[in-house]
C-alpha atoms as a PDB file:
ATOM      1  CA  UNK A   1       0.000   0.000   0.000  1.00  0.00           C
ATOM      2  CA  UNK A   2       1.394   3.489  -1.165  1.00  0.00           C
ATOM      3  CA  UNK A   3       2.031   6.380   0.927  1.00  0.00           C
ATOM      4  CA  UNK A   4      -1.351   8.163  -0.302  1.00  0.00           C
ATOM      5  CA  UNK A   5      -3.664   5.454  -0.179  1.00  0.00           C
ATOM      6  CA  UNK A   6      -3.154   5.715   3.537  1.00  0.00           C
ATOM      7  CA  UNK A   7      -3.259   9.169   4.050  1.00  0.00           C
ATOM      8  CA  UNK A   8      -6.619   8.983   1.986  1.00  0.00           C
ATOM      9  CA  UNK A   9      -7.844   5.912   4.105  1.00  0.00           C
ATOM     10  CA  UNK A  10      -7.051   8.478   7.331  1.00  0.00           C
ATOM     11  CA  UNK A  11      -9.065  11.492   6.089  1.00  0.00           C
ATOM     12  CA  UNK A  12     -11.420   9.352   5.431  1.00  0.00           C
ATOM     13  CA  UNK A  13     -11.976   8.111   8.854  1.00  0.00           C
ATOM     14  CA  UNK A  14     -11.356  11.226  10.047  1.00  0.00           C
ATOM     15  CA  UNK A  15     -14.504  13.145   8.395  1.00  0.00           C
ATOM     16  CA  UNK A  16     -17.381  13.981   9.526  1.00  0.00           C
ATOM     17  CA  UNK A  17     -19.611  11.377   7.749  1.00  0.00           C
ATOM     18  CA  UNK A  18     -18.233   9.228  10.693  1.00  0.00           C
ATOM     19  CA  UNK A  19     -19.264  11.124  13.524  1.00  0.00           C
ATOM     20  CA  UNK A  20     -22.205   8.867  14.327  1.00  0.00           C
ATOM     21  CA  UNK A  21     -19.302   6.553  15.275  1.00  0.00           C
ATOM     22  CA  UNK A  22     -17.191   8.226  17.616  1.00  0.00           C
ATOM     23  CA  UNK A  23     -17.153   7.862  21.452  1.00  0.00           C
ATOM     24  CA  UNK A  24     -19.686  11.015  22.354  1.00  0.00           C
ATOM     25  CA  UNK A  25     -18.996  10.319  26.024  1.00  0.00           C
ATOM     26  CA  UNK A  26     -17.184  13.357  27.410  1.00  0.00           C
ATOM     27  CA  UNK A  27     -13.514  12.750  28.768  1.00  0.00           C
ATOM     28  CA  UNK A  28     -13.808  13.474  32.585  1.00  0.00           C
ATOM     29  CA  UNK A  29     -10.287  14.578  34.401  1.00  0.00           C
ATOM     30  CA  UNK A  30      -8.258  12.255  35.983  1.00  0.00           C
ATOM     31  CA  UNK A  31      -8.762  14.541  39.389  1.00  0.00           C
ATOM     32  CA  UNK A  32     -13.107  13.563  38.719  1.00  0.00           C
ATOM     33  CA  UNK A  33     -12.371   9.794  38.622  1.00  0.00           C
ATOM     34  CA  UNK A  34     -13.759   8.237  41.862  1.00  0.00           C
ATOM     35  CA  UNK A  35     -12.367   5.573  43.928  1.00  0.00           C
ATOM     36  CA  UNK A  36     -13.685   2.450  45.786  1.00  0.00           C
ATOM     37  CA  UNK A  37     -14.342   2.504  49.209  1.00  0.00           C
ATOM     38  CA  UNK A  38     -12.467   0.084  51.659  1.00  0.00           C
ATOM     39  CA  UNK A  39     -14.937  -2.509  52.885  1.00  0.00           C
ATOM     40  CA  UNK A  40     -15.683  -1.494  56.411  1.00  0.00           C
ATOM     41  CA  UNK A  41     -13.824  -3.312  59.349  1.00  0.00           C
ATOM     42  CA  UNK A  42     -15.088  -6.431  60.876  1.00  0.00           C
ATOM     43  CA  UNK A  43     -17.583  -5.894  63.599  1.00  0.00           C
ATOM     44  CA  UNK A  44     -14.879  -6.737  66.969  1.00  0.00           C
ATOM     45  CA  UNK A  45     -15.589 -10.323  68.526  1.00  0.00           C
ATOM     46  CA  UNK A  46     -16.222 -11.187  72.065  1.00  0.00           C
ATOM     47  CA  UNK A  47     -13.447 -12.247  74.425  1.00  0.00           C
ATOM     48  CA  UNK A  48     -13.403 -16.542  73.793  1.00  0.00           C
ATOM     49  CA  UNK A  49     -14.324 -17.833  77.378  1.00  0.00           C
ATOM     50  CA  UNK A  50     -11.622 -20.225  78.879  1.00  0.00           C
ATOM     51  CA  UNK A  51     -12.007 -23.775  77.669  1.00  0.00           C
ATOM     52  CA  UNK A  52     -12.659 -26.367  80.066  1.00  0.00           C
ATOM     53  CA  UNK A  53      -8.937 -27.872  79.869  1.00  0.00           C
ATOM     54  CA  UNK A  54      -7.523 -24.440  80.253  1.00  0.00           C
ATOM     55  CA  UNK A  55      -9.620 -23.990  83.510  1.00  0.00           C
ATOM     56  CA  UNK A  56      -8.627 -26.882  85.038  1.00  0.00           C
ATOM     57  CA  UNK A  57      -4.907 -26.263  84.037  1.00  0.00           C
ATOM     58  CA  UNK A  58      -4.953 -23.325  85.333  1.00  0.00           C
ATOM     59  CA  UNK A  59      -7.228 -24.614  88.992  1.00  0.00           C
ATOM     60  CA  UNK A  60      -4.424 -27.541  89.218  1.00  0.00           C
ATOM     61  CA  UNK A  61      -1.492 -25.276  89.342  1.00  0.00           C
ATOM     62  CA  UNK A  62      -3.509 -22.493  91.683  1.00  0.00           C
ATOM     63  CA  UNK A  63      -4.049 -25.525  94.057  1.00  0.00           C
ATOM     64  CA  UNK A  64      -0.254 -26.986  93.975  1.00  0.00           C
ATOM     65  CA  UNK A  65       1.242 -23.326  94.379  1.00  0.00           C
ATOM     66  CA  UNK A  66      -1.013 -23.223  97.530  1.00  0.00           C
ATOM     67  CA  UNK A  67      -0.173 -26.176  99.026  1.00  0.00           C
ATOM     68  CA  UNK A  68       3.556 -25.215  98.362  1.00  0.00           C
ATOM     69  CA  UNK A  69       3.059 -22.306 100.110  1.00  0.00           C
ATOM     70  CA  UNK A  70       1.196 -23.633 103.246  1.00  0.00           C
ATOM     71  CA  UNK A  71       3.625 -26.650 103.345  1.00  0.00           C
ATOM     72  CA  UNK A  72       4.936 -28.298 106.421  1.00  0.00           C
ATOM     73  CA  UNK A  73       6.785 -31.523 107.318  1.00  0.00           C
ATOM     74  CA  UNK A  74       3.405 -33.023 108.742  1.00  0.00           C
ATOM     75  CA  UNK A  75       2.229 -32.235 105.385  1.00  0.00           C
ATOM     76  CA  UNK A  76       5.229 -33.881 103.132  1.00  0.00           C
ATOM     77  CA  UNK A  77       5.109 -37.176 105.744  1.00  0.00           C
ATOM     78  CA  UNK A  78       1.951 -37.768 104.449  1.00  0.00           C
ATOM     79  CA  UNK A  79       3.023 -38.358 100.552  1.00  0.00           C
ATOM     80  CA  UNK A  80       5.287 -40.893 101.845  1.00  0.00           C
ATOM     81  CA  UNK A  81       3.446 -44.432 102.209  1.00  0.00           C
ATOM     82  CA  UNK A  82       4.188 -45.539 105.799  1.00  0.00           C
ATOM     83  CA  UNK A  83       6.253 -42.446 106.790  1.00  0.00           C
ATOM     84  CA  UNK A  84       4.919 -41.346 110.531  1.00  0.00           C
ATOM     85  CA  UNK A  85       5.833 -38.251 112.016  1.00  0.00           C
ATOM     86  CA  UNK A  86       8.184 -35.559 110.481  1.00  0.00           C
ATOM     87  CA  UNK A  87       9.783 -36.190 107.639  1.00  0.00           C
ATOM     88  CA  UNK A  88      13.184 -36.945 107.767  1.00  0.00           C
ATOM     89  CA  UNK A  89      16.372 -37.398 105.354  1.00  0.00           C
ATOM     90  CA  UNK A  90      16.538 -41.592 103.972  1.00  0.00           C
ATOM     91  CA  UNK A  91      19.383 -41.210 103.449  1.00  0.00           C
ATOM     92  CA  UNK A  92      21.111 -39.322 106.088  1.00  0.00           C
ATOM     93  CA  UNK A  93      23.660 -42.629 106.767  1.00  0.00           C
ATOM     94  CA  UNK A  94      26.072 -41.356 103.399  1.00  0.00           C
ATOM     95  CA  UNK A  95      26.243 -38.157 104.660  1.00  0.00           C
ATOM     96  CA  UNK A  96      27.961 -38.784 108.583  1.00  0.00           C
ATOM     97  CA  UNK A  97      31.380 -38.279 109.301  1.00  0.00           C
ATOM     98  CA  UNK A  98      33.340 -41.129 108.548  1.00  0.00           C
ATOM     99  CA  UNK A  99      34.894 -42.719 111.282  1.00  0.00           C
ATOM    100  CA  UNK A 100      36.554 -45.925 109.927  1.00  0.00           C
ATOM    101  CA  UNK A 101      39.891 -46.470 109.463  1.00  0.00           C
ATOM    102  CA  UNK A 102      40.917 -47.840 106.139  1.00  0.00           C
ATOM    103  CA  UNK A 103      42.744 -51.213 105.138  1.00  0.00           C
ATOM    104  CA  UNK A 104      43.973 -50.895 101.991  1.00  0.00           C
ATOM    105  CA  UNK A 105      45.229 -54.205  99.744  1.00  0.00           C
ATOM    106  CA  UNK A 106      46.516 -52.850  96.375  1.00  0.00           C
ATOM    107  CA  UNK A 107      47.403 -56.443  94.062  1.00  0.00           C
ATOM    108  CA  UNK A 108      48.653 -56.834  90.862  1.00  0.00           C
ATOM    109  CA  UNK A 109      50.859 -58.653  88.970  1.00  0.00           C
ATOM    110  CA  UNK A 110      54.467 -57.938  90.319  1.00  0.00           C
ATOM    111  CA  UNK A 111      53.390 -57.125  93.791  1.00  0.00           C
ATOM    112  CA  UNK A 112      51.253 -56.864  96.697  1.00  0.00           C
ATOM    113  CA  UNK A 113      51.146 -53.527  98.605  1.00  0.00           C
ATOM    114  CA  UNK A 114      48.989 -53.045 102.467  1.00  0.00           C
ATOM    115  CA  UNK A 115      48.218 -49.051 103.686  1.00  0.00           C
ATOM    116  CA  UNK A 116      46.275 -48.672 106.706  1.00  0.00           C
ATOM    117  CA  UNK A 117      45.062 -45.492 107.201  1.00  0.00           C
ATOM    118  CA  UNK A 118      43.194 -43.376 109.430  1.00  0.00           C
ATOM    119  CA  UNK A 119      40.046 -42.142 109.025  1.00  0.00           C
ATOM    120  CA  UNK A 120      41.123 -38.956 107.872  1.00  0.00           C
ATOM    121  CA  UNK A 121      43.457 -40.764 105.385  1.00  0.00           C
ATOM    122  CA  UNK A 122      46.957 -40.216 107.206  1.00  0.00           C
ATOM    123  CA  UNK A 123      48.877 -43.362 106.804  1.00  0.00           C
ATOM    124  CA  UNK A 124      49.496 -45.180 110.083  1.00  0.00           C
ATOM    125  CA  UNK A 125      51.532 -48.190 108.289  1.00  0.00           C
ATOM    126  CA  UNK A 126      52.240 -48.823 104.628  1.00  0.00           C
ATOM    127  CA  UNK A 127      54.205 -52.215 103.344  1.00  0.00           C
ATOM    128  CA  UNK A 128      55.176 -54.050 100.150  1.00  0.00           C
ATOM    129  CA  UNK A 129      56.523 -57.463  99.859  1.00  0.00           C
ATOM    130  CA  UNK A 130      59.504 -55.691  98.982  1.00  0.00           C
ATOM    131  CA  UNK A 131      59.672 -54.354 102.874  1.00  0.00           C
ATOM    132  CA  UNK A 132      59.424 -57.927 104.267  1.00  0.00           C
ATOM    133  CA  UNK A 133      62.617 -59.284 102.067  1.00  0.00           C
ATOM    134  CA  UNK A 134      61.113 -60.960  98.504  1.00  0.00           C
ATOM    135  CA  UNK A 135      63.012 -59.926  95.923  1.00  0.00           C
ATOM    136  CA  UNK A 136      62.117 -59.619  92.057  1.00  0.00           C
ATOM    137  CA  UNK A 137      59.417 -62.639  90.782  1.00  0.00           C
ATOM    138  CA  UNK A 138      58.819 -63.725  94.153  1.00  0.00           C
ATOM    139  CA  UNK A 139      57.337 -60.354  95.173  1.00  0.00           C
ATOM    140  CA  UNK A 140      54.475 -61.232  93.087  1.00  0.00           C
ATOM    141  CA  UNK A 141      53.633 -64.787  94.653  1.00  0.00           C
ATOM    142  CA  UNK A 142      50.776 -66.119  96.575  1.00  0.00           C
ATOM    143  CA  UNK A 143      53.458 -66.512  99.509  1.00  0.00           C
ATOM    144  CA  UNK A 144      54.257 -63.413  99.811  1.00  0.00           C
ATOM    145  CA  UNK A 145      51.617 -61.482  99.982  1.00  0.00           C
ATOM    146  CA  UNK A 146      50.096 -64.349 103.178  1.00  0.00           C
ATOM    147  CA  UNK A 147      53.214 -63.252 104.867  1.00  0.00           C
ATOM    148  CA  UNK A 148      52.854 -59.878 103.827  1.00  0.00           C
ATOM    149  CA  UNK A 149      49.029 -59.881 105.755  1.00  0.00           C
ATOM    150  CA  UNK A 150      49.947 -61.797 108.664  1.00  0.00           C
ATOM    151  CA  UNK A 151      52.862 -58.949 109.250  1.00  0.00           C
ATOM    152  CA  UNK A 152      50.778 -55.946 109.023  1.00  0.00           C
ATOM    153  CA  UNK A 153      48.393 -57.424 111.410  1.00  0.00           C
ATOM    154  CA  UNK A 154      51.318 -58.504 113.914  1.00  0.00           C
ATOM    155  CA  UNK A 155      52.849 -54.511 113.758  1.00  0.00           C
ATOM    156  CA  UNK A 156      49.197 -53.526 114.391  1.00  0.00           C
ATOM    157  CA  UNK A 157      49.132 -55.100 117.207  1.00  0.00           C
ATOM    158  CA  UNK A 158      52.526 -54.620 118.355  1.00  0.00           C
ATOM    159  CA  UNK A 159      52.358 -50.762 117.872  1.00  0.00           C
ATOM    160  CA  UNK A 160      48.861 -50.751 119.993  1.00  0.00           C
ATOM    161  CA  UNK A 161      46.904 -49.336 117.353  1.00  0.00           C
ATOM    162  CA  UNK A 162      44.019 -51.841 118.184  1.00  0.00           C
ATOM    163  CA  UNK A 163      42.425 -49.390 120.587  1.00  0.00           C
ATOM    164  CA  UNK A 164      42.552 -46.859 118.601  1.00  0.00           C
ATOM    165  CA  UNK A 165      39.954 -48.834 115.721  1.00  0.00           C
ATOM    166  CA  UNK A 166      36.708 -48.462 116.426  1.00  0.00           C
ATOM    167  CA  UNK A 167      35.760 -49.697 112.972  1.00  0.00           C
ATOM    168  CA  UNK A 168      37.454 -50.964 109.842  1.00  0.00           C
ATOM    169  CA  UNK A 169      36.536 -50.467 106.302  1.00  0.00           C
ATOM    170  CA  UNK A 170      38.472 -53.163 103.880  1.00  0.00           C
ATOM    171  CA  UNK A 171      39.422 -51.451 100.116  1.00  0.00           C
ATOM    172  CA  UNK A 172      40.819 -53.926  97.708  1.00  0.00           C
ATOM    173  CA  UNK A 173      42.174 -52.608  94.262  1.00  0.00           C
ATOM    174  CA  UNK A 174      43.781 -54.981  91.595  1.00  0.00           C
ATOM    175  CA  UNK A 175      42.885 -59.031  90.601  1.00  0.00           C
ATOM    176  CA  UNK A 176      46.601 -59.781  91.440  1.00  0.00           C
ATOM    177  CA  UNK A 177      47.314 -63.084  93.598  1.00  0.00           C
ATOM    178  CA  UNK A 178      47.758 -61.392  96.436  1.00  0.00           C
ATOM    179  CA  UNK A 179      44.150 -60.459  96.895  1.00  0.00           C
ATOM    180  CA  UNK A 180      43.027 -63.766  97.990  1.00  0.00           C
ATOM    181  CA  UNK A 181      46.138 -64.332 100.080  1.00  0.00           C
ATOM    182  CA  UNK A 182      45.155 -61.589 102.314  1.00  0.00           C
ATOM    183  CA  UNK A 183      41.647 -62.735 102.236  1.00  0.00           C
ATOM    184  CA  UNK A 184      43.054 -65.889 103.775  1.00  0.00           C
ATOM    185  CA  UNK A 185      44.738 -64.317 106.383  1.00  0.00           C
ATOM    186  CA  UNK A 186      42.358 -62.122 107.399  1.00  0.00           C
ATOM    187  CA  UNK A 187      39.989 -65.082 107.695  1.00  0.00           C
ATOM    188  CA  UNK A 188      42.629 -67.223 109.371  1.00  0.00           C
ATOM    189  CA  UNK A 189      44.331 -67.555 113.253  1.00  0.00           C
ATOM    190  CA  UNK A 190      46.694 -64.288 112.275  1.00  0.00           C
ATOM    191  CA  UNK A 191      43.341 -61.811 111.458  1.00  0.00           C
ATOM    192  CA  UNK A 192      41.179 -63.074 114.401  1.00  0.00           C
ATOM    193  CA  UNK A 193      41.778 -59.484 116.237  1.00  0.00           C
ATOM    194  CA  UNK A 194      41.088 -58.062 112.938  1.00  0.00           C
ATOM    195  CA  UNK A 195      38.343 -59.353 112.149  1.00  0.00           C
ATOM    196  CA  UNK A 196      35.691 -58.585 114.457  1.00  0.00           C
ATOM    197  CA  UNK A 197      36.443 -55.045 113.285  1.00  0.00           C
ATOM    198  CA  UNK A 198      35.294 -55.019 109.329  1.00  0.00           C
ATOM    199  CA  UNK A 199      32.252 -53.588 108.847  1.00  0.00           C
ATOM    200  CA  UNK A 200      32.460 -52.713 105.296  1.00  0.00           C
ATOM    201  CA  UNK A 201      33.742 -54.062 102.040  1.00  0.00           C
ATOM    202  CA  UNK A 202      34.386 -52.656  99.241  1.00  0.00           C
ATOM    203  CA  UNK A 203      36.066 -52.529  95.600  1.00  0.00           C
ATOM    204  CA  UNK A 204      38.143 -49.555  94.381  1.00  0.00           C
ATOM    205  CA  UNK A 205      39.584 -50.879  91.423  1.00  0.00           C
ATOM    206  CA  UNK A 206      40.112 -48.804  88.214  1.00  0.00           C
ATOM    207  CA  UNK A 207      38.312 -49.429  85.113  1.00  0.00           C
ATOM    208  CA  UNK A 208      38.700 -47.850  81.946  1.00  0.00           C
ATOM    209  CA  UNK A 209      36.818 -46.356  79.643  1.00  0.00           C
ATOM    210  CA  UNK A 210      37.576 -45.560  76.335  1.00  0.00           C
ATOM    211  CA  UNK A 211      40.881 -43.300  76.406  1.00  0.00           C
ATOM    212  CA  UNK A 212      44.304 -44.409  74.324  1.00  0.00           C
ATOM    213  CA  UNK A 213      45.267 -47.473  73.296  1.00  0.00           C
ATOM    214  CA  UNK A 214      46.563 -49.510  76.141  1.00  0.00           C
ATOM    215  CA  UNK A 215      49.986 -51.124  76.514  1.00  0.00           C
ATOM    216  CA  UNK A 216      51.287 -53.960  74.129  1.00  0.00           C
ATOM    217  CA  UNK A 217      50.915 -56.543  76.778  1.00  0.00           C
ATOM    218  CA  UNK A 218      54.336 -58.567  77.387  1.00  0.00           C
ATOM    219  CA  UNK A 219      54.890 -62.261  75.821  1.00  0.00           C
ATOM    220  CA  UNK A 220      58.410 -64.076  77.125  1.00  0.00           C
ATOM    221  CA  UNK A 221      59.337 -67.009  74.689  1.00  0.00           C
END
């Protein structure tokens, strides 16, 4: 299409036998143009009354905080099934001064060592096999260690520390042979003054947990 046949196709349009056509509706100013209204705001709800597991929630912890506060030992003696009168501590027993002295029987392998202490852990005699003349291997051996027990309950007696013990906890440490030597003598004619003194066992020996890699153990031949 040439360059006049559209200029002639724009008067066209353009005249006035097309006025019937055209938008008659006025233009109106972009100042005249109206908005919408926002929608009003909701009307405001009533407070939601407490549900009936909130009320008793809230009644349960009222009543403990109450009880708490009005508390006694009468009251607390009563939880206990059994429990008359005050209440008192169970276990009140691990808590006294300790008034044992200490026998201490360390075994192991090579040798066999005996503390006894007092109860406020100052030494009163501490002896190896080495002390009572075994030498080397035999230091280690069943022997030894009998002889070993039967001496530390002779200088016990012969330094009068018998008075002196009211009570006697036993502490072995170690799975050498000397453990059940001592046992032996303690149960035999050289621990009878000993022995009505025990009144508690017990175990310290070490176990471990985790930590490096232990010792290549020793192999002969």
């Amino acid at each position: 299409m040439s360059r006049s046949t559209c200029l002639r196709a724009f008067r066209s349009l353009t005249s006035p036998t097309y006025a019937p056509y055209r938008c008659t509706q006025p233009a109106r100013c972009i100042s005249q143009t109206t908005t919408i209204p926002a929608p009003p705001p909701p009307p405001s709800e009533p407070p939601k009354a407490p549900t009936k597991q909130e009320h008793t929630l809230d009644s349960l912890m009222s009543t403990i905080d109450s009880n708490f506060r009005r508390a006694s030992p009468d009251y607390f003696s009563n939880l206990i099934p059994g429990q008359s009168g005050p209440m008192r501590n169970l276990a009140m027993r691990d808590w006294d001064e300790d008034d044992k002295h200490k026998l201490h029987v360390y075994s192991h392998k090579h040798n066999t060592h005996i503390t006894l202490s007092k109860p406020n852990r100052d030494a009163l005699i501490s002896v190896s096999c080495g002390n009572i003349g075994f030498r080397k291997a035999g230091r280690g051996t069943y022997d030894a260690a009998y002889q070993l027990a039967a001496f530390v309950m002779s200088r016990i007696q012969d330094k009068g520390l018998l008075p002196q013990i009211k009570k006697l906890e036993l502490i072995y440490r170690g799975f050498g042979s000397g453990r059940e030597a001592v046992t032996k003598a303690i149960l035999g004619s050289e621990g009878k003054r000993i022995r009505p003194l025990i009144v508690k066992l017990s175990d310290s020996t070490r176990l471990k947990f985790g930590g490096v890699r232990s010792k290549k153990p020793r192999r002969l031949g």
